[in-house]
PDB file of N, CA and C in Angstrom:
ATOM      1  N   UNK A   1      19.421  38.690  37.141  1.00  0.00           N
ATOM      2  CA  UNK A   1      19.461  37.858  38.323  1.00  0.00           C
ATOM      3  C   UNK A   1      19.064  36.440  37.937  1.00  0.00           C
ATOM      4  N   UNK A   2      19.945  35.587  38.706  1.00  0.00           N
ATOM      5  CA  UNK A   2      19.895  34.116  37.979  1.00  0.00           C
ATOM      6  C   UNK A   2      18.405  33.633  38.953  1.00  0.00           C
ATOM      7  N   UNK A   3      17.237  32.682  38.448  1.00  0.00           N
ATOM      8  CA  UNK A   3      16.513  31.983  39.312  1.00  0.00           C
ATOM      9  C   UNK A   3      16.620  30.940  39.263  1.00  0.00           C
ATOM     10  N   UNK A   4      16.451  30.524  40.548  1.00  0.00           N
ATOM     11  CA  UNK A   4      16.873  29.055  40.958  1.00  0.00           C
ATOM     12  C   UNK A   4      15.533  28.973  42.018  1.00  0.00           C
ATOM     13  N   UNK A   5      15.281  27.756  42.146  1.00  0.00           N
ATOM     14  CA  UNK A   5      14.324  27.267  43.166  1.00  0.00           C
ATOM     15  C   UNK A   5      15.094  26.026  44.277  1.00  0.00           C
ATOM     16  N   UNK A   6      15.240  26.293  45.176  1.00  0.00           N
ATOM     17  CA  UNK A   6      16.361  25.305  45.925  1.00  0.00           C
ATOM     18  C   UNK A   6      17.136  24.359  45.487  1.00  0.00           C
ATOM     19  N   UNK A   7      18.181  25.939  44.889  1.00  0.00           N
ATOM     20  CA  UNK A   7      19.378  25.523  44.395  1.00  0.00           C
ATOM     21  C   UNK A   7      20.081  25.252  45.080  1.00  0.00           C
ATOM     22  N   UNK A   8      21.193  24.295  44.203  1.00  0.00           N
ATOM     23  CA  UNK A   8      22.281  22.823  44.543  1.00  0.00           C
ATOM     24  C   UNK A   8      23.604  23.952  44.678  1.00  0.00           C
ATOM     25  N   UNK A   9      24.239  22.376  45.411  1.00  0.00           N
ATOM     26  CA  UNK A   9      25.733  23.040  45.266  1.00  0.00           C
ATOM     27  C   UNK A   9      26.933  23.223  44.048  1.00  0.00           C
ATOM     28  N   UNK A  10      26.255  22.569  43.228  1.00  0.00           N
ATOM     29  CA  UNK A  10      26.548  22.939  41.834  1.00  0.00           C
ATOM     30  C   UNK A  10      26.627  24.469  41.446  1.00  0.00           C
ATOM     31  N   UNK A  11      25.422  24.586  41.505  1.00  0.00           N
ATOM     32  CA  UNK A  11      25.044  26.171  40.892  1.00  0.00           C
ATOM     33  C   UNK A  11      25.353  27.353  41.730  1.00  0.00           C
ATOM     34  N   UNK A  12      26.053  27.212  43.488  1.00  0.00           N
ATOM     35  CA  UNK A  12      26.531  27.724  44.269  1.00  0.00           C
ATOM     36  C   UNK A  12      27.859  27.700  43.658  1.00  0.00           C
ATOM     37  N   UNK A  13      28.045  26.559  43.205  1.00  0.00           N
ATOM     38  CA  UNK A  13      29.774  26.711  42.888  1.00  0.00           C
ATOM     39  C   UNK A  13      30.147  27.728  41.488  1.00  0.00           C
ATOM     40  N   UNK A  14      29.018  27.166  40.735  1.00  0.00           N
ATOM     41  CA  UNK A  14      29.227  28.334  39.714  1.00  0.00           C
ATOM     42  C   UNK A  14      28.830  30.421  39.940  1.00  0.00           C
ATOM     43  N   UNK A  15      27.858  30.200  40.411  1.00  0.00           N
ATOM     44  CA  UNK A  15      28.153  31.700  41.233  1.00  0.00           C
ATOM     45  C   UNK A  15      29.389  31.990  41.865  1.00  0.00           C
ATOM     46  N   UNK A  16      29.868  30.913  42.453  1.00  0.00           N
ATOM     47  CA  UNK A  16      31.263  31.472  43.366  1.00  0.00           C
ATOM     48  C   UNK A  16      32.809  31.708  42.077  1.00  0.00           C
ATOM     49  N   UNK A  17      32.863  30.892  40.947  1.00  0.00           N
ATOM     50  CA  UNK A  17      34.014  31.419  40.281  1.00  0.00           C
ATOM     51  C   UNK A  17      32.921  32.669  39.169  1.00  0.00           C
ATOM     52  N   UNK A  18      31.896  32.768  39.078  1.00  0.00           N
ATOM     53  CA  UNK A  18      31.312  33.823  38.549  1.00  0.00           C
ATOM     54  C   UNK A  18      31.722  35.501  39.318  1.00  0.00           C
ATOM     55  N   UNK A  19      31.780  35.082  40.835  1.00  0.00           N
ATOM     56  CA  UNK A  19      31.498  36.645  41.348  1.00  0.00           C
ATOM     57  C   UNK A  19      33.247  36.587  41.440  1.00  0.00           C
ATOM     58  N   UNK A  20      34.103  35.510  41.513  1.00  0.00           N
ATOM     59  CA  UNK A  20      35.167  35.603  41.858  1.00  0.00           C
ATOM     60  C   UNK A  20      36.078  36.378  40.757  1.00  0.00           C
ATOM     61  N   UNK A  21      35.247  36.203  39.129  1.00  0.00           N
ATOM     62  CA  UNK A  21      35.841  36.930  38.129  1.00  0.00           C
ATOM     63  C   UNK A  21      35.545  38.753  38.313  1.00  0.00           C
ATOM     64  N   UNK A  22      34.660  38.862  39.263  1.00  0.00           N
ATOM     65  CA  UNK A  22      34.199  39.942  39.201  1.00  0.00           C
ATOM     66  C   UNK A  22      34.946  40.761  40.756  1.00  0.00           C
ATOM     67  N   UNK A  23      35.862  40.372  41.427  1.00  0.00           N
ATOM     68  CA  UNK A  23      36.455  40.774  42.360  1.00  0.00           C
ATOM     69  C   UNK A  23      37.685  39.941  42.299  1.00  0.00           C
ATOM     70  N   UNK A  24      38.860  39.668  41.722  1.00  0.00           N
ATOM     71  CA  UNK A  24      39.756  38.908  41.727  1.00  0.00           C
ATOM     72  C   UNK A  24      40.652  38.612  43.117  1.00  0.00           C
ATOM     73  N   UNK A  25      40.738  39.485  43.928  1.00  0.00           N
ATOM     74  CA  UNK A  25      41.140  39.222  45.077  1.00  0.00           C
ATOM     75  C   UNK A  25      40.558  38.816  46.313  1.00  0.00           C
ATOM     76  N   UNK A  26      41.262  37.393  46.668  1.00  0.00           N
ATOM     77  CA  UNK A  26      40.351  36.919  47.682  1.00  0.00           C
ATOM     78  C   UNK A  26      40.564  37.682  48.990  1.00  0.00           C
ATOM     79  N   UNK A  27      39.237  37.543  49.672  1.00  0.00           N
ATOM     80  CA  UNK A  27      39.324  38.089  50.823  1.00  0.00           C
ATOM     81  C   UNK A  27      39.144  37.029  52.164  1.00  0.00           C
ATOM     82  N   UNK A  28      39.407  37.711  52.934  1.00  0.00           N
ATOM     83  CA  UNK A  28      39.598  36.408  54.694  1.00  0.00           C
ATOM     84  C   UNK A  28      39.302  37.593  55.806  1.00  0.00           C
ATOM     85  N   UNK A  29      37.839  37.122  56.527  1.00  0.00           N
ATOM     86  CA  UNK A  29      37.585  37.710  57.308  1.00  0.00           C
ATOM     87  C   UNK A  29      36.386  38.404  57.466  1.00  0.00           C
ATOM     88  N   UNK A  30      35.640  38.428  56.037  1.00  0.00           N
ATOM     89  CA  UNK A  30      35.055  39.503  55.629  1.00  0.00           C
ATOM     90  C   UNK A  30      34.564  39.005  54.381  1.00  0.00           C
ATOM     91  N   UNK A  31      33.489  39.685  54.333  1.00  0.00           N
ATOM     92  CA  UNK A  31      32.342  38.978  52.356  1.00  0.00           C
ATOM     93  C   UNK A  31      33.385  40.073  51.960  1.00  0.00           C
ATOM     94  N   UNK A  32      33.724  41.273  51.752  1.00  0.00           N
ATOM     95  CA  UNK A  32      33.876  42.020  50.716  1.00  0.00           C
ATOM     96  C   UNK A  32      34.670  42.955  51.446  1.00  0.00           C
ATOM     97  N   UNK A  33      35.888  44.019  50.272  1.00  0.00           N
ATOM     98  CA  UNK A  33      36.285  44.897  50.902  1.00  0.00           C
ATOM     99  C   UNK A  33      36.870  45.480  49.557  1.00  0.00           C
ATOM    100  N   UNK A  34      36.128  46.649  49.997  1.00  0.00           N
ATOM    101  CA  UNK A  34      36.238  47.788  48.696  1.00  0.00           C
ATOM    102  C   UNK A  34      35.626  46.913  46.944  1.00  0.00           C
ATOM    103  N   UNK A  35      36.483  47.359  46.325  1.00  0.00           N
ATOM    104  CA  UNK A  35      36.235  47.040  44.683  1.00  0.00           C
ATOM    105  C   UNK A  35      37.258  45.595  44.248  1.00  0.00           C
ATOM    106  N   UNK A  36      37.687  45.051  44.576  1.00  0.00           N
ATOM    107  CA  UNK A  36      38.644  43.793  44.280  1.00  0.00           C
ATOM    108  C   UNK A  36      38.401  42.995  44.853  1.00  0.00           C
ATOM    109  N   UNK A  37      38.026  42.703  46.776  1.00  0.00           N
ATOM    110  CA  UNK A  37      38.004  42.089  47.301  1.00  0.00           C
ATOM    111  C   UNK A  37      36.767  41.333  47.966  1.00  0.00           C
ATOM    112  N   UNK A  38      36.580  39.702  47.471  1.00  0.00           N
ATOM    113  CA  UNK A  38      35.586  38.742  47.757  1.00  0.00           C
ATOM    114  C   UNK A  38      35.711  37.272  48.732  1.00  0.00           C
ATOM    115  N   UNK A  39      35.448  37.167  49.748  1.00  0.00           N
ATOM    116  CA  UNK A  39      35.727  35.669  50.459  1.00  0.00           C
ATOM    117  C   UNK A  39      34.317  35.007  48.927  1.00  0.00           C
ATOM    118  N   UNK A  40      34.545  33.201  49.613  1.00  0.00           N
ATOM    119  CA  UNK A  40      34.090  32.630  48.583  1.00  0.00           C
ATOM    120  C   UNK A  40      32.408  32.968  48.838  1.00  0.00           C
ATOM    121  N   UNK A  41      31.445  33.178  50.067  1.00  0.00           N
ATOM    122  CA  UNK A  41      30.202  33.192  49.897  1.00  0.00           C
ATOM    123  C   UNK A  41      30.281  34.879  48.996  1.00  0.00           C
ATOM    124  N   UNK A  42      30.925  35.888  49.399  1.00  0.00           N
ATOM    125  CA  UNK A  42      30.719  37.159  48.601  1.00  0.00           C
ATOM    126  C   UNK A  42      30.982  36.770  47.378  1.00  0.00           C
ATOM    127  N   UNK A  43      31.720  35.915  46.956  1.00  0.00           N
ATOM    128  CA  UNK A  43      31.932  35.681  45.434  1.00  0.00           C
ATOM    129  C   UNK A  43      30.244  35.220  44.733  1.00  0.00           C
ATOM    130  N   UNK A  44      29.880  34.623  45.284  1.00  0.00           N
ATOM    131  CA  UNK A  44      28.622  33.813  44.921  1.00  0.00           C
ATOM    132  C   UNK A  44      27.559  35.043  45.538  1.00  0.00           C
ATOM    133  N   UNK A  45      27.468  35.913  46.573  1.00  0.00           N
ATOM    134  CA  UNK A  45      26.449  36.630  46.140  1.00  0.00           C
ATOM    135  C   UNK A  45      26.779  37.696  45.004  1.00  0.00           C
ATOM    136  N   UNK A  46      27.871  38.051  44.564  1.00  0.00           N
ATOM    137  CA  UNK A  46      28.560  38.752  43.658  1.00  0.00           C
ATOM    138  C   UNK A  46      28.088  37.977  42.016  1.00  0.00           C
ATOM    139  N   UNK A  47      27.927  37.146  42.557  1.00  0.00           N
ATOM    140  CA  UNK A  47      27.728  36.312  41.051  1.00  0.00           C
ATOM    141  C   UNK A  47      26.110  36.239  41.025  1.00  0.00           C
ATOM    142  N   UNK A  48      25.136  36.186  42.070  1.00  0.00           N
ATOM    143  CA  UNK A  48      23.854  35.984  41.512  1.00  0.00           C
ATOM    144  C   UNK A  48      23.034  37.565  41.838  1.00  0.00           C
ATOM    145  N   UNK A  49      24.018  38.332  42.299  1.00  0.00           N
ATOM    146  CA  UNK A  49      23.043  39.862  42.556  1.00  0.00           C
ATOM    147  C   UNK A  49      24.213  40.767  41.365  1.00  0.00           C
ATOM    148  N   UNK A  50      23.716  41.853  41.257  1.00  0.00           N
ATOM    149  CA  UNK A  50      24.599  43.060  40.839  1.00  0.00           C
ATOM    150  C   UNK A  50      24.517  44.072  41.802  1.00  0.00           C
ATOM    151  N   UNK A  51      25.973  44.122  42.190  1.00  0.00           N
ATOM    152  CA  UNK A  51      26.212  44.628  43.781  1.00  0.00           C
ATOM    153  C   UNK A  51      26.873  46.033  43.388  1.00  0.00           C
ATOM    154  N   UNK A  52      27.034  47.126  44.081  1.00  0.00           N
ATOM    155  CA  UNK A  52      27.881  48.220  43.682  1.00  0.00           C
ATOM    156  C   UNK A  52      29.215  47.854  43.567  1.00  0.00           C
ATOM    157  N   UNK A  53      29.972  48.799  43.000  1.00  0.00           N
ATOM    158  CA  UNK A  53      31.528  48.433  42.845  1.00  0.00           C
ATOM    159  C   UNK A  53      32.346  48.247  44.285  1.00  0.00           C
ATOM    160  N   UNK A  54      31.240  49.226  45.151  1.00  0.00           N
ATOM    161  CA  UNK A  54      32.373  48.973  46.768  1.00  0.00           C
ATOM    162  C   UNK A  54      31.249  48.502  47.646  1.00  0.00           C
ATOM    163  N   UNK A  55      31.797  47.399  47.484  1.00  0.00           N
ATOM    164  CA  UNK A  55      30.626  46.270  48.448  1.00  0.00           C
ATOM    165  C   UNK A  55      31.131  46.067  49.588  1.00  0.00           C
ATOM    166  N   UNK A  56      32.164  46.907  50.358  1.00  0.00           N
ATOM    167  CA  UNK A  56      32.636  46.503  52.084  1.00  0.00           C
ATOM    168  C   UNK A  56      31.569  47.043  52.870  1.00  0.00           C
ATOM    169  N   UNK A  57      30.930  45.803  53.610  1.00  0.00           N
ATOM    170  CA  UNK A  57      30.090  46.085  54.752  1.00  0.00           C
ATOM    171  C   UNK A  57      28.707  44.950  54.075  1.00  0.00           C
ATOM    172  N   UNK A  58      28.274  44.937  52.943  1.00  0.00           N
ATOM    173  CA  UNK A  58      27.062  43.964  52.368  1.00  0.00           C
ATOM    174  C   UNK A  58      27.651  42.635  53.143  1.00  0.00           C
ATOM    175  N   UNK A  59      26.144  42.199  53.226  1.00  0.00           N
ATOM    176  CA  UNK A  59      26.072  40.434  53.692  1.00  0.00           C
ATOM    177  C   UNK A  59      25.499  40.230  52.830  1.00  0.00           C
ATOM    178  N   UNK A  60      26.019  39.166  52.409  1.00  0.00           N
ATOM    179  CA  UNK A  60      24.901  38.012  51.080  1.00  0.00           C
ATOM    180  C   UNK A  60      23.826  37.410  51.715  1.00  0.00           C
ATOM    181  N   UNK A  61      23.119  38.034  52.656  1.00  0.00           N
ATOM    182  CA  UNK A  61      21.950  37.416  52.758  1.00  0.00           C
ATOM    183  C   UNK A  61      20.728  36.901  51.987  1.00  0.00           C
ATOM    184  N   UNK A  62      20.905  37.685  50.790  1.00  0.00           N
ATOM    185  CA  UNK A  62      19.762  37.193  49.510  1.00  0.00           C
ATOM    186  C   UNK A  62      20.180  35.567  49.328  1.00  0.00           C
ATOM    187  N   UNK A  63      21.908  35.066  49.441  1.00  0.00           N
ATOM    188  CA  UNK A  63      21.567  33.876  49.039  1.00  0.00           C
ATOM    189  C   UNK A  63      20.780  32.636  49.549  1.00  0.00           C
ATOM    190  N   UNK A  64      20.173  32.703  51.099  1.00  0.00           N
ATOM    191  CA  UNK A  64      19.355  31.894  51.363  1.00  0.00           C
ATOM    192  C   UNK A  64      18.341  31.686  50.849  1.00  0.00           C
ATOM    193  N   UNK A  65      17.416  32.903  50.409  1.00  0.00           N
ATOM    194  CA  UNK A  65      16.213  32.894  49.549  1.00  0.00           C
ATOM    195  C   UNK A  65      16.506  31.797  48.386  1.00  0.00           C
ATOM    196  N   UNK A  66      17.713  31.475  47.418  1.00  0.00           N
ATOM    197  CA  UNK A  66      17.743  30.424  46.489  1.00  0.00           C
ATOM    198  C   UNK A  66      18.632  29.191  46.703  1.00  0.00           C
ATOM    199  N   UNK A  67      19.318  29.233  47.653  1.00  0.00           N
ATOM    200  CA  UNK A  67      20.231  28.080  48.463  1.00  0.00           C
ATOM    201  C   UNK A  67      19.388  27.356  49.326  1.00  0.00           C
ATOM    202  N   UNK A  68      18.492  26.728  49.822  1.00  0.00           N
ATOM    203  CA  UNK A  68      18.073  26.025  51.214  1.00  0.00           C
ATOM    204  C   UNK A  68      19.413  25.087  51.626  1.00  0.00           C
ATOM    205  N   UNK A  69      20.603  24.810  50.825  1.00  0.00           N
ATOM    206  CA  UNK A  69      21.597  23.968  51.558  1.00  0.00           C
ATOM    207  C   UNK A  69      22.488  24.684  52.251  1.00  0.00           C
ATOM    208  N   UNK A  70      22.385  26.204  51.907  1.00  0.00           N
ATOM    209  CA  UNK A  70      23.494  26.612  52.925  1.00  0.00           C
ATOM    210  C   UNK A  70      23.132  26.681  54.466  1.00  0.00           C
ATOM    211  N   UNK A  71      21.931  26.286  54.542  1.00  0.00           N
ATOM    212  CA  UNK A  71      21.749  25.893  56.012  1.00  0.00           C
ATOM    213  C   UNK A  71      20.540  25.574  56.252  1.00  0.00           C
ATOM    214  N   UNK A  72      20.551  24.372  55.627  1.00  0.00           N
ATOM    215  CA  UNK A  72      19.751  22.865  56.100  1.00  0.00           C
ATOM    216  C   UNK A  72      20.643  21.588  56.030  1.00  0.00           C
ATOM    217  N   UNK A  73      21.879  22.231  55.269  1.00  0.00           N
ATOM    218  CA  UNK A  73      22.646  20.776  54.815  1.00  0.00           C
ATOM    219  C   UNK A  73      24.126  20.708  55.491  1.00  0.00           C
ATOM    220  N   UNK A  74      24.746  19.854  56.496  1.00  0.00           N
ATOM    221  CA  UNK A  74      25.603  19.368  57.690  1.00  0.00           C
ATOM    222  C   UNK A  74      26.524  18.621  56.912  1.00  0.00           C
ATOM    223  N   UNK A  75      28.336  19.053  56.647  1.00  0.00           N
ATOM    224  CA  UNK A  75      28.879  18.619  55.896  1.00  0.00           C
ATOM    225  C   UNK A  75      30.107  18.666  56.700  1.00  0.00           C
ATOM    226  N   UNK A  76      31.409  17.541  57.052  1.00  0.00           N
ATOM    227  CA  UNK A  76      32.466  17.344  57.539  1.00  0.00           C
ATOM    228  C   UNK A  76      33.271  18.148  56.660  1.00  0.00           C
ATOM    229  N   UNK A  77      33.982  18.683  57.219  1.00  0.00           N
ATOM    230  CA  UNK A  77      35.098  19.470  56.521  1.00  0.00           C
ATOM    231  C   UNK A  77      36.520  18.412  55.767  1.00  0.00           C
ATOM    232  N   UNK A  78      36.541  18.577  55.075  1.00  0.00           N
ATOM    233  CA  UNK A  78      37.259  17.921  54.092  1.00  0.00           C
ATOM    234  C   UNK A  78      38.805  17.954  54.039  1.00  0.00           C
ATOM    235  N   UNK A  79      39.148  19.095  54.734  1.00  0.00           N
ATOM    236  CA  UNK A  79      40.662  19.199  55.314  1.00  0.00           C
ATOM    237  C   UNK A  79      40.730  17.906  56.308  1.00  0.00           C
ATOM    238  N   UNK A  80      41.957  18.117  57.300  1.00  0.00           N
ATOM    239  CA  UNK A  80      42.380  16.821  58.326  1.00  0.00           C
ATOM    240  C   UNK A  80      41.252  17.433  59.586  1.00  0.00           C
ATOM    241  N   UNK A  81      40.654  18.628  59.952  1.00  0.00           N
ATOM    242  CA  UNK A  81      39.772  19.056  60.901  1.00  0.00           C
ATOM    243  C   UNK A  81      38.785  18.249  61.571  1.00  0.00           C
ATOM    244  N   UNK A  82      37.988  17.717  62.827  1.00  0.00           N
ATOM    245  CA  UNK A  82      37.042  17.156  63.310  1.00  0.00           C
ATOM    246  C   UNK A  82      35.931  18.032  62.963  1.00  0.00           C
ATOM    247  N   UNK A  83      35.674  19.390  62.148  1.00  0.00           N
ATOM    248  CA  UNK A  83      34.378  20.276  62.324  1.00  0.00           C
ATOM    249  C   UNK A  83      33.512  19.541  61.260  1.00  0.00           C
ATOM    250  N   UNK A  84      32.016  19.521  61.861  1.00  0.00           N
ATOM    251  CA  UNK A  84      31.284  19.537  60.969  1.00  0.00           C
ATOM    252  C   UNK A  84      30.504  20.469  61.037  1.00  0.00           C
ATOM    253  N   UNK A  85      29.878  21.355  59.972  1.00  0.00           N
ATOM    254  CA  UNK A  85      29.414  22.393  60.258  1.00  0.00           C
ATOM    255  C   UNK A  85      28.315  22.679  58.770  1.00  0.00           C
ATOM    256  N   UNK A  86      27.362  23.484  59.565  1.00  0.00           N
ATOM    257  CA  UNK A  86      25.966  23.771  58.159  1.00  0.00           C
ATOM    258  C   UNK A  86      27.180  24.319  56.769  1.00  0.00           C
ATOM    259  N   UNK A  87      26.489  23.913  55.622  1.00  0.00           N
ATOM    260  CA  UNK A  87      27.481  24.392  54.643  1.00  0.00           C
ATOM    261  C   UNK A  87      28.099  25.551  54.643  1.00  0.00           C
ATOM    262  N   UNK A  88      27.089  26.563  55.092  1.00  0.00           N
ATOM    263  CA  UNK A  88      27.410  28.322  54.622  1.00  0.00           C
ATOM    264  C   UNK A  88      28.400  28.341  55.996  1.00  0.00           C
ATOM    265  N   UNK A  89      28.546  27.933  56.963  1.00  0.00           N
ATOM    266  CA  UNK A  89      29.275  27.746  58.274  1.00  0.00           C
ATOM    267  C   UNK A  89      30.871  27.464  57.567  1.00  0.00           C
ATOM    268  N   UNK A  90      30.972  25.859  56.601  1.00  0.00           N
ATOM    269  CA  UNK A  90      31.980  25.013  56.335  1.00  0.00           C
ATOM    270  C   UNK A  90      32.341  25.886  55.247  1.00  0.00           C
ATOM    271  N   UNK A  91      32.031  26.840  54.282  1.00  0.00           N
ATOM    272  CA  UNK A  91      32.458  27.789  53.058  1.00  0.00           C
ATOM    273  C   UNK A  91      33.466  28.894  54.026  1.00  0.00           C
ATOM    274  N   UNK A  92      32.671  29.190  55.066  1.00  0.00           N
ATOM    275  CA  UNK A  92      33.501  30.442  55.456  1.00  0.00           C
ATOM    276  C   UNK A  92      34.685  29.799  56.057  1.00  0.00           C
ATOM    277  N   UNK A  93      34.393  28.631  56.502  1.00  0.00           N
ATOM    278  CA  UNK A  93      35.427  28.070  57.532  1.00  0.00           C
ATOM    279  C   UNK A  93      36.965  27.748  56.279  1.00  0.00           C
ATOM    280  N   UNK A  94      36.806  26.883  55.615  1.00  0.00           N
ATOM    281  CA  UNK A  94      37.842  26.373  54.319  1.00  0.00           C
ATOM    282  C   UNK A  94      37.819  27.812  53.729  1.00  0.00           C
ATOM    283  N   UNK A  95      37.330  29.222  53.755  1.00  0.00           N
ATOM    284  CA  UNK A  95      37.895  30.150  53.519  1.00  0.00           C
ATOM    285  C   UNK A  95      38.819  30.871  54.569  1.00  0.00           C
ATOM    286  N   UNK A  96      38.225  30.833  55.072  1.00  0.00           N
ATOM    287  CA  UNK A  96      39.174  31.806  56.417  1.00  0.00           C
ATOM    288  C   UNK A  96      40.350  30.990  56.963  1.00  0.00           C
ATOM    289  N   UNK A  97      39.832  29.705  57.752  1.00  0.00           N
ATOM    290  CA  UNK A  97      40.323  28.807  58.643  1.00  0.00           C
ATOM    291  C   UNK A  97      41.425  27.840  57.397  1.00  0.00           C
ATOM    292  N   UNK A  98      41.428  27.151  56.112  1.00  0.00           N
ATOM    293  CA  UNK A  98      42.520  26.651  55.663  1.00  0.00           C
ATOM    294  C   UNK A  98      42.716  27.610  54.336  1.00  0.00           C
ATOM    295  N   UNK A  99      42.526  28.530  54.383  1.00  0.00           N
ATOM    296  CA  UNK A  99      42.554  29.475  53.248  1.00  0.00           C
ATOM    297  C   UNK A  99      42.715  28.613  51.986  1.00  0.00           C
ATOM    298  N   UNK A 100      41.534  28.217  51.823  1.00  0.00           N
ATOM    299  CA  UNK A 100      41.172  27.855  50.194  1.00  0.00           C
ATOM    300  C   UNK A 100      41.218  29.076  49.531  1.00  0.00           C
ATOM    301  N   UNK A 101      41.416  29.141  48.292  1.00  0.00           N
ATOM    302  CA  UNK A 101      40.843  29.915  47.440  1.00  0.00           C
ATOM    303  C   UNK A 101      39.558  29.240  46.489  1.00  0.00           C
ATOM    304  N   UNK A 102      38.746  30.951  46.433  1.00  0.00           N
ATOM    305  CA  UNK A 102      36.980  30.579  45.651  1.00  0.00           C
ATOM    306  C   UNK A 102      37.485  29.474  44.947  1.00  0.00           C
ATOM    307  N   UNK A 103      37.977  29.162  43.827  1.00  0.00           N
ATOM    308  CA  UNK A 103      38.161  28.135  42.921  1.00  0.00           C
ATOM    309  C   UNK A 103      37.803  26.675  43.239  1.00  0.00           C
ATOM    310  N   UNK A 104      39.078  26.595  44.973  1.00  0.00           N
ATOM    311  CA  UNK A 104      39.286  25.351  45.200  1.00  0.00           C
ATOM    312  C   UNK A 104      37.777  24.817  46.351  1.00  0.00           C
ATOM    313  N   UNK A 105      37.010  25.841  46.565  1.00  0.00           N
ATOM    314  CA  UNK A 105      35.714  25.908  47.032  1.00  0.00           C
ATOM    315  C   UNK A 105      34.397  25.022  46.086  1.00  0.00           C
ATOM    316  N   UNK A 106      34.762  26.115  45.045  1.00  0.00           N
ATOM    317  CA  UNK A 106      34.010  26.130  43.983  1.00  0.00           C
ATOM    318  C   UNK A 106      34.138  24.367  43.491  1.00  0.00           C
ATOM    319  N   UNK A 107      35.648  24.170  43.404  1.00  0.00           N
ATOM    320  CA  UNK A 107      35.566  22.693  43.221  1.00  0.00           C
ATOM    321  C   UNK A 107      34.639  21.437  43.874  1.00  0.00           C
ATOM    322  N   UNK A 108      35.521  21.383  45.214  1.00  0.00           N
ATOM    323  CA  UNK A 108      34.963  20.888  46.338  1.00  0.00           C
ATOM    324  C   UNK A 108      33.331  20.814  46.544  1.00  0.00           C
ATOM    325  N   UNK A 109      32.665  21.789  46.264  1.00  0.00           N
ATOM    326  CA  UNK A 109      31.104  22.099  46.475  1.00  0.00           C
ATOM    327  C   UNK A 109      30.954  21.011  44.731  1.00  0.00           C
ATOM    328  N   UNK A 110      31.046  21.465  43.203  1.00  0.00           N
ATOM    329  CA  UNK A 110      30.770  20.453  42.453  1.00  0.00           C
ATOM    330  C   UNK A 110      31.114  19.653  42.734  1.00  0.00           C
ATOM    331  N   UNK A 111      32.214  18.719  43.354  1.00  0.00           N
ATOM    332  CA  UNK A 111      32.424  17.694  43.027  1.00  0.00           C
ATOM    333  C   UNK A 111      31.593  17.010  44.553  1.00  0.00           C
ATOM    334  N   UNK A 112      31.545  17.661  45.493  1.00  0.00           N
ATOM    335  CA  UNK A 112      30.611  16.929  46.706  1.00  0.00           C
ATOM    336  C   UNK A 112      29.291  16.484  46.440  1.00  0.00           C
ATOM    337  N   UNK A 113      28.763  17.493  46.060  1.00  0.00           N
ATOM    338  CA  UNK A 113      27.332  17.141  44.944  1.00  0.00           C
ATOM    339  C   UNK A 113      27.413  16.065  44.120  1.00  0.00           C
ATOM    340  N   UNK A 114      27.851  15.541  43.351  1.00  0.00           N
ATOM    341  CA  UNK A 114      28.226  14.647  42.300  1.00  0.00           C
ATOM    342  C   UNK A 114      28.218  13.518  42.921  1.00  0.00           C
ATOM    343  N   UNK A 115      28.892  13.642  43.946  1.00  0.00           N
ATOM    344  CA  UNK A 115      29.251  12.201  44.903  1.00  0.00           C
ATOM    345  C   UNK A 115      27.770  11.971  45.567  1.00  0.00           C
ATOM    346  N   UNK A 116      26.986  13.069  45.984  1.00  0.00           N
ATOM    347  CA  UNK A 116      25.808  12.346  46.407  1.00  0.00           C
ATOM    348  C   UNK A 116      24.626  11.976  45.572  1.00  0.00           C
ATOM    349  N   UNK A 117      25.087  12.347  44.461  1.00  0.00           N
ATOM    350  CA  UNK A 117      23.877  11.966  43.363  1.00  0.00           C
ATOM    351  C   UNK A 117      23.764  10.889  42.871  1.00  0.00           C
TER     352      UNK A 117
END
């Protein structure tokens, strides 16, 4: 298990193509379903826990314990959308709502970070 002490969106992004190698098919709707299938926050708890092979029904709730930005931190959605929404809100949303894939998540989260540093 990786430790982090209020970890960035950097190291969120790297959990997310980490768990995403570990379930290759994205999922919409849902953290997890069966053995293949991950939206981008299941990718990232997939990447900082070791989860069973059939993870349909788990919530990544462990990742708040090492994230404080997935909801303390208020970010405009980056598509053409008016939402602004807590991060872990805006991950599910650019997953479900413009169907990103983890990758293009994973991007977006490093490179947003970068810009505020």
């Amino acid at each position: 298990m990786h430790s982090f002490c209020e970890g960035n969106e950097r190291e969120l992004a790297d959990l997310i193509l980490d768990g995403a190698s570990e379930r290759p098919q994205q999922m919409f709707g849902a953290y997890f379903e069966g053995t293949r299938r991950s939206d981008a926050l299941g990718a990232a708890y997939d990447g900082l826990y070791r989860l069973p092979d059939d993870a349909t029904g788990i919530r990544p709730t462990g990742l708040y314990r090492f994230f404080a930005c997935l909801d303390n931190t208020i970010r405009a959605c980056p598509e053409s959308c008016p939402k602004r929404l807590l991060l872990d809100s805006l991950i599910i949303h650019l997953n479900d709502d413009h169907h990103w894939s983890r990758e293009q998540i994973a991007d977006w989260l490093a490179a947003s970070r970068s810009e505020q540093a």
